[in-house]
Protein backbone atom coordinates (compact mmCIF):
# COMPACT_ATOMS: atom_id res chain seq x y z
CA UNK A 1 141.93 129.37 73.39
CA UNK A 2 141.64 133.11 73.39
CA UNK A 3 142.81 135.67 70.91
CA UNK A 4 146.48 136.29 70.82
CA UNK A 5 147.60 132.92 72.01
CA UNK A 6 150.47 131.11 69.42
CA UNK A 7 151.22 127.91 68.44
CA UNK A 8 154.83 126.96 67.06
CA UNK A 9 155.20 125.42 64.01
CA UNK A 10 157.36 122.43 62.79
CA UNK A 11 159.92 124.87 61.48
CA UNK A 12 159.67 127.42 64.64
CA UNK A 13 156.75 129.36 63.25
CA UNK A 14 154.45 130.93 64.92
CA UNK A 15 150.28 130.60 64.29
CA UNK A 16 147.86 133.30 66.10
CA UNK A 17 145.30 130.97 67.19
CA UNK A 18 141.48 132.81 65.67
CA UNK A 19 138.51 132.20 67.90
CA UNK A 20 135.69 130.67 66.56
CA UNK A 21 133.42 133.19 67.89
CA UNK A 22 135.46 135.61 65.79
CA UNK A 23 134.79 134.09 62.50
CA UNK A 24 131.25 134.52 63.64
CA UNK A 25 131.24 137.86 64.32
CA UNK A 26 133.49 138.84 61.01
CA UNK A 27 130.68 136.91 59.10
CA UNK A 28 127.93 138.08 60.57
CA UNK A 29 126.56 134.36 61.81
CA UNK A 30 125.76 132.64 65.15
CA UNK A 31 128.37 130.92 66.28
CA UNK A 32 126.48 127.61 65.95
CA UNK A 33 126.64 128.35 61.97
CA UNK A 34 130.41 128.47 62.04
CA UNK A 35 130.41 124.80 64.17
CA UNK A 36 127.98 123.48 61.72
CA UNK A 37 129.93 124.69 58.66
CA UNK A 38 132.78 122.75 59.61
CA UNK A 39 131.12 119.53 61.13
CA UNK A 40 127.32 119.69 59.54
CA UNK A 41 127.32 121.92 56.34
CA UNK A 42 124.39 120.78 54.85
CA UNK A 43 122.82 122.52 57.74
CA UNK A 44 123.97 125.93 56.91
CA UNK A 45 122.61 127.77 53.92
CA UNK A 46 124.93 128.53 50.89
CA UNK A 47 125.19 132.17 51.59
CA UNK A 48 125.68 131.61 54.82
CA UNK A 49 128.52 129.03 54.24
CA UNK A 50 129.88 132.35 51.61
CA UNK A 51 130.41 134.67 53.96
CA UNK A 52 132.01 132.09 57.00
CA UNK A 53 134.25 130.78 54.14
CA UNK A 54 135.08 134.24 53.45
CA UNK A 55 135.57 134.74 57.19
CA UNK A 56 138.19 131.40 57.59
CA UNK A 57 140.51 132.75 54.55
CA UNK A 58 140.28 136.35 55.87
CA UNK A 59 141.41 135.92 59.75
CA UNK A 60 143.30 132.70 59.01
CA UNK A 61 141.37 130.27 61.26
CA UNK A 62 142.21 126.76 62.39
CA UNK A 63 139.19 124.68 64.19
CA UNK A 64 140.35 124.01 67.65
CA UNK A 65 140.20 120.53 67.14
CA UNK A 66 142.83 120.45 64.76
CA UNK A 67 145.23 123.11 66.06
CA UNK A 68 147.48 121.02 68.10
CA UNK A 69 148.45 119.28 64.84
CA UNK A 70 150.29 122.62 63.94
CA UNK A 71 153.10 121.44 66.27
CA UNK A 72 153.92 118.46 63.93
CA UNK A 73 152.44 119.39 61.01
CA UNK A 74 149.50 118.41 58.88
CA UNK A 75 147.49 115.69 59.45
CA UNK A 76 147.10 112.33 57.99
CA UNK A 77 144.31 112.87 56.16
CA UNK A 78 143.61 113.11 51.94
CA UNK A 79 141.13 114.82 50.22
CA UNK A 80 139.00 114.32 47.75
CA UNK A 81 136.18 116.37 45.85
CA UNK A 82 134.41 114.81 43.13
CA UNK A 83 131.74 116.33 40.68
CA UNK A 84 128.95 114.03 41.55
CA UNK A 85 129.52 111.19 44.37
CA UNK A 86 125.86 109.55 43.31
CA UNK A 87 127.10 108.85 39.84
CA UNK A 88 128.73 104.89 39.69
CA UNK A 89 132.13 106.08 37.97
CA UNK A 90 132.80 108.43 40.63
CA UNK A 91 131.94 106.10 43.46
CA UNK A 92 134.34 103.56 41.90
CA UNK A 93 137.03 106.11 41.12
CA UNK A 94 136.93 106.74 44.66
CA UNK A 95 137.34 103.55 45.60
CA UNK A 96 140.51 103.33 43.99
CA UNK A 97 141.76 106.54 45.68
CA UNK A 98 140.78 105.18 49.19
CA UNK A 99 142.30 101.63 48.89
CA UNK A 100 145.79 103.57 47.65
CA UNK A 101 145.69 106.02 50.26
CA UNK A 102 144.59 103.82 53.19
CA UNK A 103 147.57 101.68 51.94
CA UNK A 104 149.59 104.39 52.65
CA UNK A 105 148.90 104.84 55.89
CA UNK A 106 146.84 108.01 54.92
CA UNK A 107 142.41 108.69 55.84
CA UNK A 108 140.25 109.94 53.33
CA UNK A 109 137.25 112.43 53.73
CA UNK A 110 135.26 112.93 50.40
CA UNK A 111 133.56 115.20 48.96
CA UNK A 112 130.53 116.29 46.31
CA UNK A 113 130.86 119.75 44.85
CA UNK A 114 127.32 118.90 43.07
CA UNK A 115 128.85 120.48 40.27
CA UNK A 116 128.81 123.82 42.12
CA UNK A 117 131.43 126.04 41.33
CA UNK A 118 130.65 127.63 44.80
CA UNK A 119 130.07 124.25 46.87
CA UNK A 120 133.49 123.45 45.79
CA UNK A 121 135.00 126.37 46.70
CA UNK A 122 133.58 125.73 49.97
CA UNK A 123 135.10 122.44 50.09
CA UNK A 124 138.60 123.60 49.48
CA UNK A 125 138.28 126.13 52.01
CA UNK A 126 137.28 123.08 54.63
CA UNK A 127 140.51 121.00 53.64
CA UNK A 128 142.60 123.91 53.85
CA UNK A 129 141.38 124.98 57.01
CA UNK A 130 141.96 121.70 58.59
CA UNK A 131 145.55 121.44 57.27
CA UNK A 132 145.04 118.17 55.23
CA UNK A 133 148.27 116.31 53.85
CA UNK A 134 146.96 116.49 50.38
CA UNK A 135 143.58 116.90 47.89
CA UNK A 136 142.83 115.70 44.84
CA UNK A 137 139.73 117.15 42.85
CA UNK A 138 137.76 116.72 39.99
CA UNK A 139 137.02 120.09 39.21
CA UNK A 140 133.83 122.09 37.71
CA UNK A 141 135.85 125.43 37.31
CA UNK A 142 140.08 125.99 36.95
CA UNK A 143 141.23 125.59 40.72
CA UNK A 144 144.93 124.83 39.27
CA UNK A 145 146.52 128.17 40.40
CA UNK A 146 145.10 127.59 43.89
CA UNK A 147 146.54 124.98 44.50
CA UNK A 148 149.51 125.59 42.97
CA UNK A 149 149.97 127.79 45.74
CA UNK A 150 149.21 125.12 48.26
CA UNK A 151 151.76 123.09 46.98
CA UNK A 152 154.81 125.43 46.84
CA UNK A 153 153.56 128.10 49.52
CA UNK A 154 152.28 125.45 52.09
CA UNK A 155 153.78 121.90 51.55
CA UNK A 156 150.60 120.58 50.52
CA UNK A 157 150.46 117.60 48.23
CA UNK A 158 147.92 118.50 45.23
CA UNK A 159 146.55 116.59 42.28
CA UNK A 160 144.00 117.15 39.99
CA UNK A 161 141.90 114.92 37.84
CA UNK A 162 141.06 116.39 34.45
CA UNK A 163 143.28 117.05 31.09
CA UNK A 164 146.29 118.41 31.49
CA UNK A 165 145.43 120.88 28.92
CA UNK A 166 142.82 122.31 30.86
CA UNK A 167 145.20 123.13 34.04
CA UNK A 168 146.77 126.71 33.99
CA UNK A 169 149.27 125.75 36.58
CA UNK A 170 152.02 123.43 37.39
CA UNK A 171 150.09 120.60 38.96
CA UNK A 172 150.06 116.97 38.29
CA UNK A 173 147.00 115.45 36.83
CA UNK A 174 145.39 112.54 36.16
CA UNK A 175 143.32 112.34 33.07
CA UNK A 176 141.62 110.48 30.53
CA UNK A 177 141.89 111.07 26.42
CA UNK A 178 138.15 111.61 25.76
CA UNK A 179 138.45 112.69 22.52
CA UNK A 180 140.09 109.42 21.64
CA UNK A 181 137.03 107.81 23.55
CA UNK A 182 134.24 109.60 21.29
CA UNK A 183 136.08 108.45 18.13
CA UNK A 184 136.33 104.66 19.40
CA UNK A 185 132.06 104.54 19.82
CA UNK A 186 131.86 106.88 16.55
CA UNK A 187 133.77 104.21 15.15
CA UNK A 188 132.21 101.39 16.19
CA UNK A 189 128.90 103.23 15.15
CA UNK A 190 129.72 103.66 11.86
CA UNK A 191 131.60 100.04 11.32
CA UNK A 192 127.95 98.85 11.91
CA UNK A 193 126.82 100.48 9.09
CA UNK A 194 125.29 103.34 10.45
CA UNK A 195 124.61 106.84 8.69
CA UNK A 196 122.56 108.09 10.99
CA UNK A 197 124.05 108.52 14.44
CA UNK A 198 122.42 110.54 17.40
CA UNK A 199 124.63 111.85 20.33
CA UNK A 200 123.04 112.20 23.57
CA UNK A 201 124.68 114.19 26.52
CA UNK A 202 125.34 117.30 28.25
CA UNK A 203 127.80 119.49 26.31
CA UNK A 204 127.13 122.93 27.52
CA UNK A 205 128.14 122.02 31.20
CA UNK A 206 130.90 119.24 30.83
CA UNK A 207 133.46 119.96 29.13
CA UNK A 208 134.48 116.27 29.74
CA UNK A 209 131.29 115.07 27.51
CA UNK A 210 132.04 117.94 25.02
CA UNK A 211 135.45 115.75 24.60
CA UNK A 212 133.63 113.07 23.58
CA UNK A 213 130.90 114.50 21.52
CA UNK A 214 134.32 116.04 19.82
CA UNK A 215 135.85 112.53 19.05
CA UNK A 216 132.45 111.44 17.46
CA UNK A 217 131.92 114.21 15.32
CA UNK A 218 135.16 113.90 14.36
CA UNK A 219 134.59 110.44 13.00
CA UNK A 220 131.81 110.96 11.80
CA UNK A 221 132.71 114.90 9.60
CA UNK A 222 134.96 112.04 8.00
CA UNK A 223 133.53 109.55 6.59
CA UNK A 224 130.68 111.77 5.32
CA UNK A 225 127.51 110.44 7.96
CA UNK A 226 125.05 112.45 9.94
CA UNK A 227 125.12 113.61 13.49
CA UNK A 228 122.43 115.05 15.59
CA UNK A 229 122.81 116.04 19.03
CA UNK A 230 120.72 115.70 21.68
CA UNK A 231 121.52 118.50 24.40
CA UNK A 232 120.44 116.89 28.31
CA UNK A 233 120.46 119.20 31.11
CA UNK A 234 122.51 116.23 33.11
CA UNK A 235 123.62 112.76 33.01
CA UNK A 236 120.90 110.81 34.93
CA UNK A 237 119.11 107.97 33.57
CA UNK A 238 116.22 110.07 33.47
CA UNK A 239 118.20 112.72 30.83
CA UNK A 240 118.76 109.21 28.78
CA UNK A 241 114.97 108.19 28.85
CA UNK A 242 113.99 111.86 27.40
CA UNK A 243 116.30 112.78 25.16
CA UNK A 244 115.71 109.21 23.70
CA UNK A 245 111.89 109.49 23.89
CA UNK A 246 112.52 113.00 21.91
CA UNK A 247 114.46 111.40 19.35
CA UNK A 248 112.07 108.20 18.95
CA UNK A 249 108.76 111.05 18.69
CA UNK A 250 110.71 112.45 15.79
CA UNK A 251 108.73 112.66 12.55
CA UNK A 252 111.64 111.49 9.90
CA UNK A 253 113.52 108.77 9.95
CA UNK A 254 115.32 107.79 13.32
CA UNK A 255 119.12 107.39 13.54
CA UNK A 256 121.13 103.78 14.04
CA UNK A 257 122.64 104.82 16.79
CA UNK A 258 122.33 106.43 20.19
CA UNK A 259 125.63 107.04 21.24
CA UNK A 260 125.53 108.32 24.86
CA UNK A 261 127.47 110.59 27.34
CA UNK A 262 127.59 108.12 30.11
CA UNK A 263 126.21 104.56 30.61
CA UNK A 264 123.53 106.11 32.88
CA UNK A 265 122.81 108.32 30.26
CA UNK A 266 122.63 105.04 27.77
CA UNK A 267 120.62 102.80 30.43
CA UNK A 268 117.90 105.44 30.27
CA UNK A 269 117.87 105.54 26.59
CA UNK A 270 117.43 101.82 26.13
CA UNK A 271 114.68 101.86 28.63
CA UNK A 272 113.46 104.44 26.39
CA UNK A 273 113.61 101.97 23.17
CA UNK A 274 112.13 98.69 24.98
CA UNK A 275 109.11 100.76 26.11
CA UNK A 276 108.35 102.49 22.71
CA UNK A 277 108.29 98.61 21.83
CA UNK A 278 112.00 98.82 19.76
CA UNK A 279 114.46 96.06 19.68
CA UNK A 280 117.92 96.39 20.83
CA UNK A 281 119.74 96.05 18.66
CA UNK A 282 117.70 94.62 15.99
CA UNK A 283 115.61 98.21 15.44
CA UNK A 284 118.07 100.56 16.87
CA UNK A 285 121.69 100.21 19.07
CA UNK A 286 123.00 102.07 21.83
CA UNK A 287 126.73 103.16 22.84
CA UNK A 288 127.22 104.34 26.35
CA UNK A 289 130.62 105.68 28.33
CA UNK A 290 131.85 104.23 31.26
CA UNK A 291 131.73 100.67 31.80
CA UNK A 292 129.90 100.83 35.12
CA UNK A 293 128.81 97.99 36.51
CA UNK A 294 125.36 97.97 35.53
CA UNK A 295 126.46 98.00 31.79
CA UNK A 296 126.98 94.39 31.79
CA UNK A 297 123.79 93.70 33.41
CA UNK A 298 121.62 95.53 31.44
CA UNK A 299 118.25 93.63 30.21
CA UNK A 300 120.39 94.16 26.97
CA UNK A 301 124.20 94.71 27.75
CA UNK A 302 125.33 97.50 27.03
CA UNK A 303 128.01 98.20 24.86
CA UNK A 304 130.07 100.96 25.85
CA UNK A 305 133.33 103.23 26.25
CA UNK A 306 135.91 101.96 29.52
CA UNK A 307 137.49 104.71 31.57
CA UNK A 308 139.64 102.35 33.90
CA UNK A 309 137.99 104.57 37.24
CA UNK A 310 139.53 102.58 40.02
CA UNK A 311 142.75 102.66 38.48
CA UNK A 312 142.57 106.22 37.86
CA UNK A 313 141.25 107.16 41.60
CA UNK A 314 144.37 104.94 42.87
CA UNK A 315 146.98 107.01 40.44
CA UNK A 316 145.45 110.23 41.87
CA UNK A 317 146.02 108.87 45.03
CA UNK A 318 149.68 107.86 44.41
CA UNK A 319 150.67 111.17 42.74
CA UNK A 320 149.47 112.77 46.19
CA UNK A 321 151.76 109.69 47.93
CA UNK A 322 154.56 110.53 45.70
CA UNK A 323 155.11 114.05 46.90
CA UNK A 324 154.33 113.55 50.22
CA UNK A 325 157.27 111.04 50.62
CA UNK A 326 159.53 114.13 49.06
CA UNK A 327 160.04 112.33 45.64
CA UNK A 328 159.28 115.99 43.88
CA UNK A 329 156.48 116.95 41.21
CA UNK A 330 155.68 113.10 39.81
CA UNK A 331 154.98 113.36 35.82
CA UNK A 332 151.40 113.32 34.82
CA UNK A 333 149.60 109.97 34.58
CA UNK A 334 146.92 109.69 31.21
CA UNK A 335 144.94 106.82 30.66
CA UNK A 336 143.30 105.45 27.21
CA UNK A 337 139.94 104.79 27.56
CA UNK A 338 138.91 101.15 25.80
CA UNK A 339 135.68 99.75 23.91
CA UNK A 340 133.79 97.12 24.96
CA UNK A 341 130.80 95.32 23.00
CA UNK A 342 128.22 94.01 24.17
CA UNK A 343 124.88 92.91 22.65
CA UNK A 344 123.20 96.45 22.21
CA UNK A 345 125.16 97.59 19.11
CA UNK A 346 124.62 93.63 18.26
């Protein structure tokens, strides 16, 4: 289609219908790049993708694929952006969020924003462009006011997963109570006997594991016991096998407990222990987060935090359901996370 042609809209609107070959000129790329950004982005650099996204918002443009859907609205599609895809909770929280939507008679294209505030920005732009029914994200930076605007400007069903605190706009959310989730493995910790309890995650860039790091100091501050932290730059097994084998090369005396950010986090760590010839939990115990399911089948099973992911993936899902089916803005959904030991805290 050339410049200046229209589509009409469900409501009689009218769309000027943006060449591709446009966007490529405004952003200063090959056409190719703007083909690729849509359909093969991880061939397209990341300034690149910048200045196309930049291009897409600016002159409005719809892939041509897609454009005949403008006649009858969006398209039967969900999305879904999650902070890390590789990492087991997120796989099975999106499992959840498929099975609901599918059942809904709704297709679902995911997404990793690598924890990249910009990658995810990216993302957003690609749903919005192709005029999905609704997204759902698990966000690195506040994206609440955007898609606010979705929502009440364009029609667009929007949820996001995180605490509702967090969200500066009116948009339902699915969440978790973290904090609640640090004090029930602080509390287990210290109903072991432990004094000594080490904390091993990524605070500075989570503020999901800063939650939990909360609840456990928390518990800890009160009944009088010590707490060292462990800063990791992630929350990869391999973060769990050094900040464990930092803790175990420690000159004074070691602490009880290792109570982790994640369970990959915690599997790491009690490789750590096994190899520096510890017992688990005879010598020392670990506490992960999660309840993966790998936890269970540990060499030594891991005791750990449960954040119900499925069920939380399928809520997000159903809040996006909800408005789609013009029921209005459905309440917020919060789950409680629960603890479940196993043999590494004995």
């Amino acid at each position: 289609m050339e410049m200046g042609t229209t589509l009409c809209g469900p409501r009689g609107e009218t769309h000027t219908v943006v060449s591709r070959r446009e966007v490529a000129q405004r952003a200063d790329v090959a056409p190719s790049h703007v083909s690729n950004y849509f359909n093969r982005p991880d061939l397209v650099s990341e300034k690149a993708k910048q200045r196309i996204a930049a291009a897409v918002a600016e002159l409005g443009y719809v892939p041509n694929g897609i454009a005949a859907e403008l006649k009858s609205g969006r398209s039967a599609v969900l999305g879904l952006v999650v902070l890390d895809a590789w990492i087991p909770y997120f796989a099975e929280l999106s499992r959840g969020f498929e099975r609901t939507a599918e059942a809904g008679g709704y297709s679902v294209v995911l997404f990793n924003s690598g924890r990249s505030a910009q990658r995810e920005e990216a993302h957003l732009d690609f749903l919005a462009a192709r005029r999905v029914a609704g997204v759902a994200i698990v966000p690195q930076v506040d994206v609440s006011s955007r898609l606010e605007r979705w929502r009440e400007d364009a029609g667009m069903a929007v949820t996001i997963l995180d605490d509702p605190c967090r969200v500066g706009a009116d948009v339902p959310t699915v969440s978790l109570d973290d904090e609640l989730g640090g004090r029930l493995a602080g509390e287990h910790a210290l109903a072991r006997g432990a004094r000594h309890i080490a904390f091993l995650g990524a605070c500075s860039v989570n503020h999901q594991v800063m939650d939990r790091l909360t609840g456990v100091r928390t518990t800890v501050d009160a009944r009088g016991a010590r707490l060292e932290i462990l800063e990791t730059p992630d929350v990869t097994m391999a973060d769990g096998v050094d900040a464990a084998s930092r803790v175990l090369a420690l000159s004074r005396a070691r602490p009880e407990v290792l109570v982790c950010s994640n369970d990959l986090v915690a599997l790491g760590a009690l490789q750590a222990c096994l190899k520096a010839g510890l017992s688990v939990p005879e010598d020392i115990e670990v506490i992960g987060y999660d309840d993966i399911a790998f936890a269970a089948q540990a060499a030594v099973p891991l005791s750990t935090v449960r954040q119900p992911a499925a069920e939380m993936g399928a809520a997000a899902a159903e809040l996006l359901l909800r408005q789609l089916r013009g029921e209005g803005r459905p309440a917020d959904q919060r789950f409680e996370p629960e603890l479940m030991v196993r043999e590494s805290t004995g």
